[in-house]
PDB file of N, CA and C in Angstrom:
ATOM      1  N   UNK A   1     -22.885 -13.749   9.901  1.00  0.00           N
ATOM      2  CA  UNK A   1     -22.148 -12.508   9.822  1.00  0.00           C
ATOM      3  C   UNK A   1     -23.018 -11.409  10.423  1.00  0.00           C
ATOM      4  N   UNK A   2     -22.432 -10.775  11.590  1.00  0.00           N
ATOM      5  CA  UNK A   2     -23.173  -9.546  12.560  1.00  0.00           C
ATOM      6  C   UNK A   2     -23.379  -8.537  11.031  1.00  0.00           C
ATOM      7  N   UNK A   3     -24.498  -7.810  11.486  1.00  0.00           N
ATOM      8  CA  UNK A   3     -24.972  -6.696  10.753  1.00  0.00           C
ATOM      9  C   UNK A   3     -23.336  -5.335  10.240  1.00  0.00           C
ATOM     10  N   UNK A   4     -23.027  -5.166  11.073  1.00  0.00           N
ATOM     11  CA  UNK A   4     -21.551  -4.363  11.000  1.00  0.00           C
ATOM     12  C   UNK A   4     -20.489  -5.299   9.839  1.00  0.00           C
ATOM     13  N   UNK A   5     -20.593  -6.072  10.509  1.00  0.00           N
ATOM     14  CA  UNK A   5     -19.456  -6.974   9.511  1.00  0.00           C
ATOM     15  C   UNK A   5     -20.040  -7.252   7.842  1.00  0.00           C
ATOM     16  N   UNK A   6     -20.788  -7.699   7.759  1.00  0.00           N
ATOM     17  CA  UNK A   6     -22.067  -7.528   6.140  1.00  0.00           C
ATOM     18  C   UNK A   6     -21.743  -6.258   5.539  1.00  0.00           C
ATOM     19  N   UNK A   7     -22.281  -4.857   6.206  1.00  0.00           N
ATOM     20  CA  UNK A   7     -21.598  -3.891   5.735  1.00  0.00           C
ATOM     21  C   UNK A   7     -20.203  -3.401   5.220  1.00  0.00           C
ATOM     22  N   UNK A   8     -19.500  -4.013   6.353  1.00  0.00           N
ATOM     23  CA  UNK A   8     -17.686  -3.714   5.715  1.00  0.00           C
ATOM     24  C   UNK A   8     -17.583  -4.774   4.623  1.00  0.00           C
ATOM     25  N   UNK A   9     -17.995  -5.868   4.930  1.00  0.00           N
ATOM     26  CA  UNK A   9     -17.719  -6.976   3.498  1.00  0.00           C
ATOM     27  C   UNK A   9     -18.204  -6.713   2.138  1.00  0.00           C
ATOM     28  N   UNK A  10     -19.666  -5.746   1.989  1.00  0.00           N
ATOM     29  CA  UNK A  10     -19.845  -5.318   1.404  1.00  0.00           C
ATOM     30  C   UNK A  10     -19.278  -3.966   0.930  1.00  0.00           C
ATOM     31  N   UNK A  11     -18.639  -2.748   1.667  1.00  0.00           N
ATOM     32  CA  UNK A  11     -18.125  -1.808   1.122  1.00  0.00           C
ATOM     33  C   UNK A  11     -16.566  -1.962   0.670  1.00  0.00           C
ATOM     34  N   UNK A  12     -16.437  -3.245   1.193  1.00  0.00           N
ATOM     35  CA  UNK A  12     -14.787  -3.809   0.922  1.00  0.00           C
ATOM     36  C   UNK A  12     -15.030  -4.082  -0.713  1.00  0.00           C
ATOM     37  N   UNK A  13     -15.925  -4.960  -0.975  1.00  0.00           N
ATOM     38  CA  UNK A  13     -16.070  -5.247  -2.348  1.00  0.00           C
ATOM     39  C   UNK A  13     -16.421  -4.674  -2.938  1.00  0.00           C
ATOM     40  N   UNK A  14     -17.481  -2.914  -3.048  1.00  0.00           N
ATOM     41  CA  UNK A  14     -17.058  -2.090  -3.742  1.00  0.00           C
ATOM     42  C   UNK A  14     -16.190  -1.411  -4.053  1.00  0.00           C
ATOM     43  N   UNK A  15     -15.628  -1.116  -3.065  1.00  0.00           N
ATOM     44  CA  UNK A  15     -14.018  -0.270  -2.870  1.00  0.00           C
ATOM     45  C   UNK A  15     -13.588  -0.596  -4.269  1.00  0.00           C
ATOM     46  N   UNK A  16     -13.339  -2.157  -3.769  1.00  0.00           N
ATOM     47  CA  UNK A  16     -11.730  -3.459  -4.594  1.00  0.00           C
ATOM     48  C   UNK A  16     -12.326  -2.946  -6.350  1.00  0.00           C
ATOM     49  N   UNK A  17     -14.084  -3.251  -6.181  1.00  0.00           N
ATOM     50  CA  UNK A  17     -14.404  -3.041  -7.442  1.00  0.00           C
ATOM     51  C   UNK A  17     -14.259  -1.898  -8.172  1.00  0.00           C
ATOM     52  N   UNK A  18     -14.657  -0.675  -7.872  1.00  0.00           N
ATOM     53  CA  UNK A  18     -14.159   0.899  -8.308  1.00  0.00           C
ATOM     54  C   UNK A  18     -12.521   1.032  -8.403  1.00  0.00           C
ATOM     55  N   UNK A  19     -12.022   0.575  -7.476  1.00  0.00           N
ATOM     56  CA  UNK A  19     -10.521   0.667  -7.309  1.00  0.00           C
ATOM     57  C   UNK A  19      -9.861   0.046  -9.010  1.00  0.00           C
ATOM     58  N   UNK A  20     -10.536  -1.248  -8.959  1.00  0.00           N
ATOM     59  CA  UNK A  20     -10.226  -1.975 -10.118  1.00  0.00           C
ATOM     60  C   UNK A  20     -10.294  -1.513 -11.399  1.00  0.00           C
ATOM     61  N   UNK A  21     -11.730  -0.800 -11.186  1.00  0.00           N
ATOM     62  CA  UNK A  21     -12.227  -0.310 -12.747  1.00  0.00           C
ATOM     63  C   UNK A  21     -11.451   1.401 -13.171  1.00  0.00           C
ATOM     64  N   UNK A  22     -11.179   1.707 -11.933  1.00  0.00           N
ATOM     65  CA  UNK A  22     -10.472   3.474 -11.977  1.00  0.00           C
ATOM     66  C   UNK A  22      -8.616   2.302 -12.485  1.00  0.00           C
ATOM     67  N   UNK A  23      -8.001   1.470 -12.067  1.00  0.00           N
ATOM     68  CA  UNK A  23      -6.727   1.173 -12.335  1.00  0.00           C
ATOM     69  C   UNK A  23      -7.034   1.119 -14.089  1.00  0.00           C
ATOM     70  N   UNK A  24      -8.247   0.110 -14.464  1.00  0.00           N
ATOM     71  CA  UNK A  24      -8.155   0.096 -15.860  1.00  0.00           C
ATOM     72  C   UNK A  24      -8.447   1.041 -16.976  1.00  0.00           C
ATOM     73  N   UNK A  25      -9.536   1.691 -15.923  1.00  0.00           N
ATOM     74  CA  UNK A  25      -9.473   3.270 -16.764  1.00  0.00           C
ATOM     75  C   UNK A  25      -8.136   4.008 -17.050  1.00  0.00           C
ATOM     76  N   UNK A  26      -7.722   3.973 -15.881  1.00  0.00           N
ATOM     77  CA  UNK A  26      -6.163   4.806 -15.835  1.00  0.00           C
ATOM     78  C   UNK A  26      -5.001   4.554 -16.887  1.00  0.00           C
ATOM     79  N   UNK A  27      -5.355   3.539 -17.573  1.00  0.00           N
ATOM     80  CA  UNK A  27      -4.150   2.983 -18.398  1.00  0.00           C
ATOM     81  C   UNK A  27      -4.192   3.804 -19.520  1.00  0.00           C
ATOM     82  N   UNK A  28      -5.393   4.142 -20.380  1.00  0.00           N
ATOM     83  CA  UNK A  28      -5.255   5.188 -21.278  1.00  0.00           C
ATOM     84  C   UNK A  28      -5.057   4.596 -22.668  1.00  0.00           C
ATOM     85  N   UNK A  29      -5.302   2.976 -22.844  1.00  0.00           N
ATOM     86  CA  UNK A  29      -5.377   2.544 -23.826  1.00  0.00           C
ATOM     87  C   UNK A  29      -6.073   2.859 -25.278  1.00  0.00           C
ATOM     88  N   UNK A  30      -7.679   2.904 -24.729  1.00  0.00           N
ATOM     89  CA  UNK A  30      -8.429   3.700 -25.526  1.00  0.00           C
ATOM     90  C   UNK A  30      -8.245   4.784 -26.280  1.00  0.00           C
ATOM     91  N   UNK A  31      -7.497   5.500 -25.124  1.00  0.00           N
ATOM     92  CA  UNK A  31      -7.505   6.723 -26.015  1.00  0.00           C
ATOM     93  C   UNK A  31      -6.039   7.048 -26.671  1.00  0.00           C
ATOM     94  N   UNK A  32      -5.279   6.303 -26.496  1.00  0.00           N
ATOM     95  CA  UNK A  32      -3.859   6.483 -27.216  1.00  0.00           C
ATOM     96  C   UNK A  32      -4.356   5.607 -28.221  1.00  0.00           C
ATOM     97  N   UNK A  33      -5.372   4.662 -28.804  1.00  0.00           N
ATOM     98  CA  UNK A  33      -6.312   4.072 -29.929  1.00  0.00           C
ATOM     99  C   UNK A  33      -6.306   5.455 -30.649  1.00  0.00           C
ATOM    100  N   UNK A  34      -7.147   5.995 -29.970  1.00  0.00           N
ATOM    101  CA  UNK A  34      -7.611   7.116 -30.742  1.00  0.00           C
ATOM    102  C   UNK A  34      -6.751   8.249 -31.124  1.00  0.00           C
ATOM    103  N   UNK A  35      -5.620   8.444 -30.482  1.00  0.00           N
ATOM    104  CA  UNK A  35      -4.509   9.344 -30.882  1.00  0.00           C
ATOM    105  C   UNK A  35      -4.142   8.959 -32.416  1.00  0.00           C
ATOM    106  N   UNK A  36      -4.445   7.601 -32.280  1.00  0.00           N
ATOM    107  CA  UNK A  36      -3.337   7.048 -33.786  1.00  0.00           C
ATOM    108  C   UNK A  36      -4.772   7.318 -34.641  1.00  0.00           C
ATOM    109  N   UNK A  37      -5.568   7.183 -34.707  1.00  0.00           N
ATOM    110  CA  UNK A  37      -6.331   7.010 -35.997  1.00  0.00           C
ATOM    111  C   UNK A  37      -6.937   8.905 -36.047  1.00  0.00           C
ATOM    112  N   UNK A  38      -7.041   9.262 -35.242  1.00  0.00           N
ATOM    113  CA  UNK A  38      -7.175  10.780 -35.800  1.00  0.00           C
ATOM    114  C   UNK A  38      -6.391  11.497 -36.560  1.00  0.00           C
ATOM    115  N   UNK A  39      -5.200  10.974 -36.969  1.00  0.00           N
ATOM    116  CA  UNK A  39      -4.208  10.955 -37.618  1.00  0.00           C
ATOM    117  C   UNK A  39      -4.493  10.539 -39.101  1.00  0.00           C
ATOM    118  N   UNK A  40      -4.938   9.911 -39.240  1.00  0.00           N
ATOM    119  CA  UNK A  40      -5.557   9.178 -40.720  1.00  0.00           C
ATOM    120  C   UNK A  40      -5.987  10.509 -41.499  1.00  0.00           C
ATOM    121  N   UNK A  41      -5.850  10.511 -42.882  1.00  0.00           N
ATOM    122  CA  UNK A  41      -6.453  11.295 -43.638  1.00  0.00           C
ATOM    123  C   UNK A  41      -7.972  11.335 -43.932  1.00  0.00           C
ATOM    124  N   UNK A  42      -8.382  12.353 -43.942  1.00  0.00           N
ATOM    125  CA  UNK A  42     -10.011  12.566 -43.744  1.00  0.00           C
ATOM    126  C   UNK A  42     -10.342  12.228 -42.658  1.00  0.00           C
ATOM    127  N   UNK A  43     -10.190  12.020 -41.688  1.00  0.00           N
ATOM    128  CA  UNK A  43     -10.310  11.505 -40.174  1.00  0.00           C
ATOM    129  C   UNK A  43     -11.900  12.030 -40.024  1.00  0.00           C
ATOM    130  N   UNK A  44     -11.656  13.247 -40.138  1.00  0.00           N
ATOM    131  CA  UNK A  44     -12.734  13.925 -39.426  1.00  0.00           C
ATOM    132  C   UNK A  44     -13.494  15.139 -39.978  1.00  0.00           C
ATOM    133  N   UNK A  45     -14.900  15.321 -40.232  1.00  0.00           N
ATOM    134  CA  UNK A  45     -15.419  16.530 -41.059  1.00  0.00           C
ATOM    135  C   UNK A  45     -15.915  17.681 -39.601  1.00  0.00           C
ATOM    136  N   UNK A  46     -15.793  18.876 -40.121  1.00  0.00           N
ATOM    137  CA  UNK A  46     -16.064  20.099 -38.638  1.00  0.00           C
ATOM    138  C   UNK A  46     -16.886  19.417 -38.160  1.00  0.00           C
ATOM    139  N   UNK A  47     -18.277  18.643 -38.516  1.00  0.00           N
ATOM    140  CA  UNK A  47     -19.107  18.538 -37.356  1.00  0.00           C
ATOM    141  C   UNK A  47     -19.114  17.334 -36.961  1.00  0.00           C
ATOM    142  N   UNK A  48     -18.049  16.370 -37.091  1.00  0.00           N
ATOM    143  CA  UNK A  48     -17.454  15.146 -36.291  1.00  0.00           C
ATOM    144  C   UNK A  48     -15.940  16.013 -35.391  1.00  0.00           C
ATOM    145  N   UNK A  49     -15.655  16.837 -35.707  1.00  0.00           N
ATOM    146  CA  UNK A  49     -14.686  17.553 -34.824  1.00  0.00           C
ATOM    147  C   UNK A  49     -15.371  18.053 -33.558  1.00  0.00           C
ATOM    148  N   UNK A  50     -16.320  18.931 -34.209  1.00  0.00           N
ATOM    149  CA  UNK A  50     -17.271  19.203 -32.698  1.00  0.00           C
ATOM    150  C   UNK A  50     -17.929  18.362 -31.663  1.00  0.00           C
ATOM    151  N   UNK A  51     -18.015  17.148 -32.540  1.00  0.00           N
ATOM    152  CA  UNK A  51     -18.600  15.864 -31.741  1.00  0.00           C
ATOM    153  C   UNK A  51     -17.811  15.731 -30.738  1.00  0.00           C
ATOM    154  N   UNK A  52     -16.349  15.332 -31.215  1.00  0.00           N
ATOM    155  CA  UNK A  52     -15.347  14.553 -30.815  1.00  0.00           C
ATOM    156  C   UNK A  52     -15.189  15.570 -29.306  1.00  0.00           C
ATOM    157  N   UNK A  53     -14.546  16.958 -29.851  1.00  0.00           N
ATOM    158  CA  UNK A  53     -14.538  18.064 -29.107  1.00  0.00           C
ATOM    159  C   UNK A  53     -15.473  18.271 -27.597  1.00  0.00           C
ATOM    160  N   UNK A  54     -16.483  17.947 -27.933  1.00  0.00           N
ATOM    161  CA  UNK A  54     -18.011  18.084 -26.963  1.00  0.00           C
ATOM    162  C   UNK A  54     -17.737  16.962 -26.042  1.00  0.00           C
ATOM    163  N   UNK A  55     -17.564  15.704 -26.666  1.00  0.00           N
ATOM    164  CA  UNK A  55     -17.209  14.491 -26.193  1.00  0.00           C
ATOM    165  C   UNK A  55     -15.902  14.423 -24.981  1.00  0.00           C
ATOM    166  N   UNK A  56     -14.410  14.980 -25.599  1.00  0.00           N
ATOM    167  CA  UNK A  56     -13.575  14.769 -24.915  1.00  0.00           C
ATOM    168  C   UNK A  56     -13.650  15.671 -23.821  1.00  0.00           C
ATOM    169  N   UNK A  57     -14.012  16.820 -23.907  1.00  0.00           N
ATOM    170  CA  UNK A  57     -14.127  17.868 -22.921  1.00  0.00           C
ATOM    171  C   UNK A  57     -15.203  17.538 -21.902  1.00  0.00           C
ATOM    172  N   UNK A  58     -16.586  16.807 -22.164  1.00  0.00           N
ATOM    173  CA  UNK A  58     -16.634  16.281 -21.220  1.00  0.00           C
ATOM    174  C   UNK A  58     -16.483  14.803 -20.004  1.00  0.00           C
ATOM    175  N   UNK A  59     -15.956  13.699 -20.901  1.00  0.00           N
ATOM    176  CA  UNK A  59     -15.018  13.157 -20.247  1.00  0.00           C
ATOM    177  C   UNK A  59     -14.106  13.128 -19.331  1.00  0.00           C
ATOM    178  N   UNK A  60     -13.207  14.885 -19.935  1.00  0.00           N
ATOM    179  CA  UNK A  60     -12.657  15.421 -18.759  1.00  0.00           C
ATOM    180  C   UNK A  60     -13.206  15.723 -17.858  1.00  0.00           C
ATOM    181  N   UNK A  61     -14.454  16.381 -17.684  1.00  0.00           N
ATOM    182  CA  UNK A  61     -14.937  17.047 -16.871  1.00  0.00           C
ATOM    183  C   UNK A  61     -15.418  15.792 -15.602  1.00  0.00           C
ATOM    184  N   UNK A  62     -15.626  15.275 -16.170  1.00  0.00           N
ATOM    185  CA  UNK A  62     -16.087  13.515 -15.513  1.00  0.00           C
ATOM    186  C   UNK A  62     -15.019  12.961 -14.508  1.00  0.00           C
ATOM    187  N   UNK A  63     -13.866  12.513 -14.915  1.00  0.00           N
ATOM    188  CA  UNK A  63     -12.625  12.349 -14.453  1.00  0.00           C
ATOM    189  C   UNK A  63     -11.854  13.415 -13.129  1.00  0.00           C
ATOM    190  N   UNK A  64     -12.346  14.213 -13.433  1.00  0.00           N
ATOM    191  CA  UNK A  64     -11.714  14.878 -12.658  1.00  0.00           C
ATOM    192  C   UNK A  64     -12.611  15.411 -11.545  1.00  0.00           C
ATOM    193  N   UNK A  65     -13.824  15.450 -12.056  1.00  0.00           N
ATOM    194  CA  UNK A  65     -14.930  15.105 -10.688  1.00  0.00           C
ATOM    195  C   UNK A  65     -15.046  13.942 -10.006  1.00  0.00           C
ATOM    196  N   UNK A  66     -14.518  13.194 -10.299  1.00  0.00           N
ATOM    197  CA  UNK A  66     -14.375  11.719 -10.440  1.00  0.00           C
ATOM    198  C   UNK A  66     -13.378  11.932  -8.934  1.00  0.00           C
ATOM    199  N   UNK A  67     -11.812  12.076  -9.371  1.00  0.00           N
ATOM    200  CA  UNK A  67     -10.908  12.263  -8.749  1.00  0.00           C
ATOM    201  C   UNK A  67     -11.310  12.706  -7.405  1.00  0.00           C
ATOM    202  N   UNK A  68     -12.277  13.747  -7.885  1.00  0.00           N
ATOM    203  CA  UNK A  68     -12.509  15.143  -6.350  1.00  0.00           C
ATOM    204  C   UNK A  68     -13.802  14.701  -5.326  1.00  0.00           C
ATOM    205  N   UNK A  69     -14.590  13.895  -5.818  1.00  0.00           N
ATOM    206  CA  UNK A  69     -15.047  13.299  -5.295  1.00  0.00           C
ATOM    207  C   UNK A  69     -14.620  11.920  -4.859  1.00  0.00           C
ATOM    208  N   UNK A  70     -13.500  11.014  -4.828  1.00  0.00           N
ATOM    209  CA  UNK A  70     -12.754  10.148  -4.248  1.00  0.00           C
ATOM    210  C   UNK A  70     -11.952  10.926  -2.937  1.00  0.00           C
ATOM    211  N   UNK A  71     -11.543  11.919  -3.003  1.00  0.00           N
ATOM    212  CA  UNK A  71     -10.610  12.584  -2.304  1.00  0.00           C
ATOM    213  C   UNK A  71     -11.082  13.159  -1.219  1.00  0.00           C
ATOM    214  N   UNK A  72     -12.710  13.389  -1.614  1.00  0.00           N
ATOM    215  CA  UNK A  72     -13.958  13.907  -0.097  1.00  0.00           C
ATOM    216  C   UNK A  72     -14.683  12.725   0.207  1.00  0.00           C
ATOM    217  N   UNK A  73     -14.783  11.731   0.041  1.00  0.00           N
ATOM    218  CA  UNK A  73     -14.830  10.767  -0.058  1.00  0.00           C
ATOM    219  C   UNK A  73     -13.676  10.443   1.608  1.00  0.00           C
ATOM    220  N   UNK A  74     -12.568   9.922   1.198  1.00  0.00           N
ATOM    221  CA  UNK A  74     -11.616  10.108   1.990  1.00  0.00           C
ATOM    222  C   UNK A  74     -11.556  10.989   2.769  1.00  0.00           C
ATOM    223  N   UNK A  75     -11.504  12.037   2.600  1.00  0.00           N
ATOM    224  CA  UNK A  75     -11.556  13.079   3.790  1.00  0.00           C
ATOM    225  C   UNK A  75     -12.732  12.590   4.964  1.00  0.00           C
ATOM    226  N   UNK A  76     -14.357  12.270   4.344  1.00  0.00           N
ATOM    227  CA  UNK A  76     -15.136  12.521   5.306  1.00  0.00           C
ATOM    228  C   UNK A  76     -14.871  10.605   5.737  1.00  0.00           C
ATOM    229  N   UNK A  77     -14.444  10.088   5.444  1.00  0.00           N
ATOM    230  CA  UNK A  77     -13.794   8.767   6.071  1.00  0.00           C
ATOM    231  C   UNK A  77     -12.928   8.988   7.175  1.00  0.00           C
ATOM    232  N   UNK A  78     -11.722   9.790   6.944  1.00  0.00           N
ATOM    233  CA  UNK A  78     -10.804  10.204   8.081  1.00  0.00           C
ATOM    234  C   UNK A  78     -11.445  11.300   8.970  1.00  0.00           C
ATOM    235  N   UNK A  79     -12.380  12.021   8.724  1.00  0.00           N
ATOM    236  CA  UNK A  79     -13.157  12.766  10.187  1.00  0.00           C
ATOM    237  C   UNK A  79     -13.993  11.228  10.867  1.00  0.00           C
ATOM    238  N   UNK A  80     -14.584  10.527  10.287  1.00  0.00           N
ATOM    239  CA  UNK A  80     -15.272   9.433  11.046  1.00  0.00           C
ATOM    240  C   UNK A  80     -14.590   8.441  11.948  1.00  0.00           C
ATOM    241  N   UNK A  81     -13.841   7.924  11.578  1.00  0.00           N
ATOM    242  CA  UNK A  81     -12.780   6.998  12.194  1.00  0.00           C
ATOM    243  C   UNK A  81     -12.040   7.646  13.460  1.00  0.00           C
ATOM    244  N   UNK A  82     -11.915   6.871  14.453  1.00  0.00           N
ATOM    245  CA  UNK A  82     -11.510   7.558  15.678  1.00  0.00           C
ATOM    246  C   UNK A  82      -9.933   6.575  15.583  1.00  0.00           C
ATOM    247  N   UNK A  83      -9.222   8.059  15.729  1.00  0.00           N
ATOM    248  CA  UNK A  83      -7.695   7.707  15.341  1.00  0.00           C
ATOM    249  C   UNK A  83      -6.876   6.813  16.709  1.00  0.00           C
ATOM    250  N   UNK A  84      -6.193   5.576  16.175  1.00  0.00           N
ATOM    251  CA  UNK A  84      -5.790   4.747  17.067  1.00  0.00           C
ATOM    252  C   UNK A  84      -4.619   5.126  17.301  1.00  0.00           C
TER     253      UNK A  84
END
């Protein structure tokens, strides 16, 4: 396998792999888990709220850098590629 081709075989199989792990992230299982049991009585004391709080907010923050960096990602892919 030429040096060029090694590379795409290899960024092919990260792609498939991130691709894979962002589809199973995406499902939202986990955390519709956690919708139901925060619900429970006594669930949570203020400074397991703040935990939780600290926690989910930055998760978000993760995800959605996540997103924005896939999307420049792509962008600086489509300036490289010479359009057929």
């Amino acid at each position: 396998m030429a040096g060029e081709d090694k590379h795409i075989h290899e960024l092919e199989k990260k792609i498939s792999a991130l691709s894979d792990a962002l589809a199973h992230l995406g499902k939202g299982t986990t955390l519709q888990e956690l919708l139901r049991i925060i619900r429970f009585p006594g669930y949570t004391t203020p400074a397991e709220f703040t935990f939780n709080v600290a926690i989910l907010d930055t998760m978000l923050v993760q995800a959605n850098a996540l997103e924005k960096l896939g999307q420049d990602l792509l962008a600086g892919a489509k300036q490289v590629v010479v359009k057929q």
